[in-house]
Protein backbone atom coordinates (compact mmCIF):
# COMPACT_ATOMS: atom_id res chain seq x y z
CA UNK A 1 -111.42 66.95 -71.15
CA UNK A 2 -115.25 68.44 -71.41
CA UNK A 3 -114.45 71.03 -69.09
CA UNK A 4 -112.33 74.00 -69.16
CA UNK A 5 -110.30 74.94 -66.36
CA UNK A 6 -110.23 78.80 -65.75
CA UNK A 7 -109.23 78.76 -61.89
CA UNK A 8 -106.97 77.05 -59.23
CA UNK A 9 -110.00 75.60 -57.86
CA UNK A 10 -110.96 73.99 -60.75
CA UNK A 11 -107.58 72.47 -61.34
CA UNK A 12 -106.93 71.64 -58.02
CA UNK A 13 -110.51 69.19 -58.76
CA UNK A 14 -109.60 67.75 -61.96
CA UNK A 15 -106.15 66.75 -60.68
CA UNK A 16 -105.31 65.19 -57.65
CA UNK A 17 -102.85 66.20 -54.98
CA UNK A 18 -100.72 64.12 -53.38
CA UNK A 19 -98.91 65.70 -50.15
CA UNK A 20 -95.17 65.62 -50.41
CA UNK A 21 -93.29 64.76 -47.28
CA UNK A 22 -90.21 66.88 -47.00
CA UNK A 23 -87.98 65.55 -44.44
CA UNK A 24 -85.69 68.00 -42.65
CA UNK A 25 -82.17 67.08 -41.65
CA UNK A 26 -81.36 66.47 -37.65
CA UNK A 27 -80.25 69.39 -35.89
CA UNK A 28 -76.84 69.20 -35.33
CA UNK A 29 -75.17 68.79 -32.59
CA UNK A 30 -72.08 69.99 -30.10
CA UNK A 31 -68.87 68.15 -30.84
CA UNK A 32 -66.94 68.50 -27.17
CA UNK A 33 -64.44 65.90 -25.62
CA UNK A 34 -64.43 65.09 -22.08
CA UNK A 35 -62.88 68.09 -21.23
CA UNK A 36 -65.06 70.47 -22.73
CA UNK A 37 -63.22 71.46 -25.77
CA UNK A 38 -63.76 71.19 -29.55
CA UNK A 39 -61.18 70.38 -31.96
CA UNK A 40 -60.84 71.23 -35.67
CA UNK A 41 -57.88 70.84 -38.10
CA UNK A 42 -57.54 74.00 -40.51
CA UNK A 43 -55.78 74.29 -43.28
CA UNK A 44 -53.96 77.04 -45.88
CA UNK A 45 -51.09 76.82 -48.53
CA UNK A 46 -48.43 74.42 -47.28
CA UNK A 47 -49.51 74.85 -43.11
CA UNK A 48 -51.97 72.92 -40.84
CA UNK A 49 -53.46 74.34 -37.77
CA UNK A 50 -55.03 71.75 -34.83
CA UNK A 51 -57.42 74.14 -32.87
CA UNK A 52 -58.38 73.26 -29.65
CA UNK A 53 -61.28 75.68 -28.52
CA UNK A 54 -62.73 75.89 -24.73
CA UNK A 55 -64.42 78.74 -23.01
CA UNK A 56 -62.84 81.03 -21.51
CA UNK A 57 -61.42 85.08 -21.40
CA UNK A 58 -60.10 84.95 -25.31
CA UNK A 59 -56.84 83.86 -24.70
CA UNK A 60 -55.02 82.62 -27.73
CA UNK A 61 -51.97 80.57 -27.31
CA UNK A 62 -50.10 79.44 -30.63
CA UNK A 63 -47.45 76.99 -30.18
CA UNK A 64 -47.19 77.81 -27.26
CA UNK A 65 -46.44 81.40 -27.18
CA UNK A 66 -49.34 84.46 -27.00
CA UNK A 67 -50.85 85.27 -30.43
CA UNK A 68 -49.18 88.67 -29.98
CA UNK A 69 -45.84 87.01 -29.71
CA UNK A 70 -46.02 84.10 -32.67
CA UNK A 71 -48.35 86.66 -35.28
CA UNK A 72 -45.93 89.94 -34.48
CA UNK A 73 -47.96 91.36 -37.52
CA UNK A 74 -51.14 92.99 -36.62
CA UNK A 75 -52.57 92.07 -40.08
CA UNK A 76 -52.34 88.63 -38.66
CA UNK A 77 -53.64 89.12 -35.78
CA UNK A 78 -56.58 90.71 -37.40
CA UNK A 79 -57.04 87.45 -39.37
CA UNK A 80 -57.34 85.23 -36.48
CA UNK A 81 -59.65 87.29 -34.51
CA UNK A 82 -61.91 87.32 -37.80
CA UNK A 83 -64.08 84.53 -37.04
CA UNK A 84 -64.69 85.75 -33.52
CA UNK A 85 -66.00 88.98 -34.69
CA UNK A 86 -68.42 87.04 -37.66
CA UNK A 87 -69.95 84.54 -35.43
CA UNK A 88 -70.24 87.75 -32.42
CA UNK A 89 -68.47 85.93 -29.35
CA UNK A 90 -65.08 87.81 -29.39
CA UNK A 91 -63.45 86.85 -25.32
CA UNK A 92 -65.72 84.19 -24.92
CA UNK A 93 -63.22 80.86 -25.91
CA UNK A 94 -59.76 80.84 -24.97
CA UNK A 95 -57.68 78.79 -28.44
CA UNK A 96 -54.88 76.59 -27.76
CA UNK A 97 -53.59 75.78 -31.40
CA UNK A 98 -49.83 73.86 -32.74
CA UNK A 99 -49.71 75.04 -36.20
CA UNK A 100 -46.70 73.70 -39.09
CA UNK A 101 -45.49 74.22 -42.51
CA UNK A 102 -45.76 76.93 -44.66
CA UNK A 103 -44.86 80.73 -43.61
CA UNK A 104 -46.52 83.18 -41.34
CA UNK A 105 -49.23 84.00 -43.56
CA UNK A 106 -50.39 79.92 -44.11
CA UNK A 107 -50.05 79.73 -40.41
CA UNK A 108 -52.57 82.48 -39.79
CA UNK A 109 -55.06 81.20 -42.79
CA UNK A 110 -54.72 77.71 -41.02
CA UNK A 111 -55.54 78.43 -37.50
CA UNK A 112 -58.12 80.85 -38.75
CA UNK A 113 -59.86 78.40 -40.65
CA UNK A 114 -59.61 75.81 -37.25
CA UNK A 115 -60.73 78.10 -35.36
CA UNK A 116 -63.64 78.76 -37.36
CA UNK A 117 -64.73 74.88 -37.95
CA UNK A 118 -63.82 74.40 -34.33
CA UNK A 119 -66.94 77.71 -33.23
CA UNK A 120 -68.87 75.33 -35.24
CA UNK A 121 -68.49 72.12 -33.89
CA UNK A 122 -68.98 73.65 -30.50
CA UNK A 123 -72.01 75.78 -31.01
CA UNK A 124 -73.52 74.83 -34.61
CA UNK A 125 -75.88 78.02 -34.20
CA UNK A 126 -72.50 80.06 -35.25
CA UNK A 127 -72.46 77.95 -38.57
CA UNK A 128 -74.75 80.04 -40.75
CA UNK A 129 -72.42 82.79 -39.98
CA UNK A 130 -69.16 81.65 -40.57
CA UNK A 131 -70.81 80.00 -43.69
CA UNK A 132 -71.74 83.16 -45.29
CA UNK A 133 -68.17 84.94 -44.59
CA UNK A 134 -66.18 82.17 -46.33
CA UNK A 135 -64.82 81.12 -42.84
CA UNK A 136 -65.69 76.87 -43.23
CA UNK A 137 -64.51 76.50 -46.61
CA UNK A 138 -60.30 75.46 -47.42
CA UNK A 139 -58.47 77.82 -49.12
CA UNK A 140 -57.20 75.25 -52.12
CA UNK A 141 -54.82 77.94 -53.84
CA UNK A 142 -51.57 76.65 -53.69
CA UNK A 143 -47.89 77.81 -55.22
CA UNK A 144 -47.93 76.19 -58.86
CA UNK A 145 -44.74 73.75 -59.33
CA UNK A 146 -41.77 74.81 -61.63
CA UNK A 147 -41.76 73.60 -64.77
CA UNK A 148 -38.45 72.62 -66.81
CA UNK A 149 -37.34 74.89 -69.60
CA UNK A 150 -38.83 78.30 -67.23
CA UNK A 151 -37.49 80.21 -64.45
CA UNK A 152 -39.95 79.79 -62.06
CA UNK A 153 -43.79 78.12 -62.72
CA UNK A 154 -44.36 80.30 -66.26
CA UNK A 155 -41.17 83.22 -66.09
CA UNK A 156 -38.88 81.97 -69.25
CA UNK A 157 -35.58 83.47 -68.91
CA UNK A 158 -34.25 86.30 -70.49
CA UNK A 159 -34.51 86.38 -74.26
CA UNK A 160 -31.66 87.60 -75.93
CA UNK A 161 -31.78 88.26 -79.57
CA UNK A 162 -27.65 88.85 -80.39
């Protein structure tokens, strides 16, 4: 190399450039059955949640009873309306969800997390959103198992020196 290369223009001369094709992934798309609805199976400690989502005047129905009636808690409550409030379409979809296992709390985590991958399958635009609060990703924490010669997963019993 005779020359010395003081600029980017000079560089951009002595080596050659070869134009790199970046290819962008497909837009997704609606996930809706015949009816109109989307479906999503969420999950938290020991319960599952199937969400059914439609539009509609933000009526939530939860094994068949109002949200108000199953989740007497408003903490819970709060939870499930969560992903509403995120993705900025709170009355718009009307969720029809059978949830099992676990206690109240799982329940809510479950059907919160359905609900949330079901807003996505319907309109991917909400995905970003729900992304970025947490919403799309399981919950994995689950209750550690007993082991022998403890109480409970790590309590030993009582020590007793006489």
């Amino acid at each position: 190399m005779s020359e010395d290369i003081k600029t980017l223009d000079d560089l951009a001369e002595v080596v050659e450039v070869e134009e790199v094709v970046v290819e962008t992934a497909a837009p997704r798309e609606p996930v809706r059955d015949e009816l109109g609805r989307a479906y999503a199976t969420g999950k938290r400690k020991d319960a599952i949640a199937r969400v059914w989502i439609k539009p509609g005047s933000g009526k939530v129905t939860v094994n068949g009873k109002e949200m108000s009636v199953y989740f007497a808690r408003p903490v819970l409550q709060m939870i499930l309306r969560q992903p509403f409030t995120v993705a900025g379409v709170e009355d718009q979809f009307d969720v029809v969800a059978t949830v099992k296992g676990g206690g109240l709390s799982g329940q809510a985590g479950a059907v919160k997390h359905g609900i949330s991958k079901a807003l996505q399958l319907y309109d991917p635009n909400l995905r970003a959103a729900l992304k970025t609060a947490g919403f799309l990703t399981r919950d994995s924490r689950v209750v550690e198992r007993k082991k022998y010669g403890k109480r409970k997963a790590r309590r030993s019993f009582q020590f007793s020196k006489r």
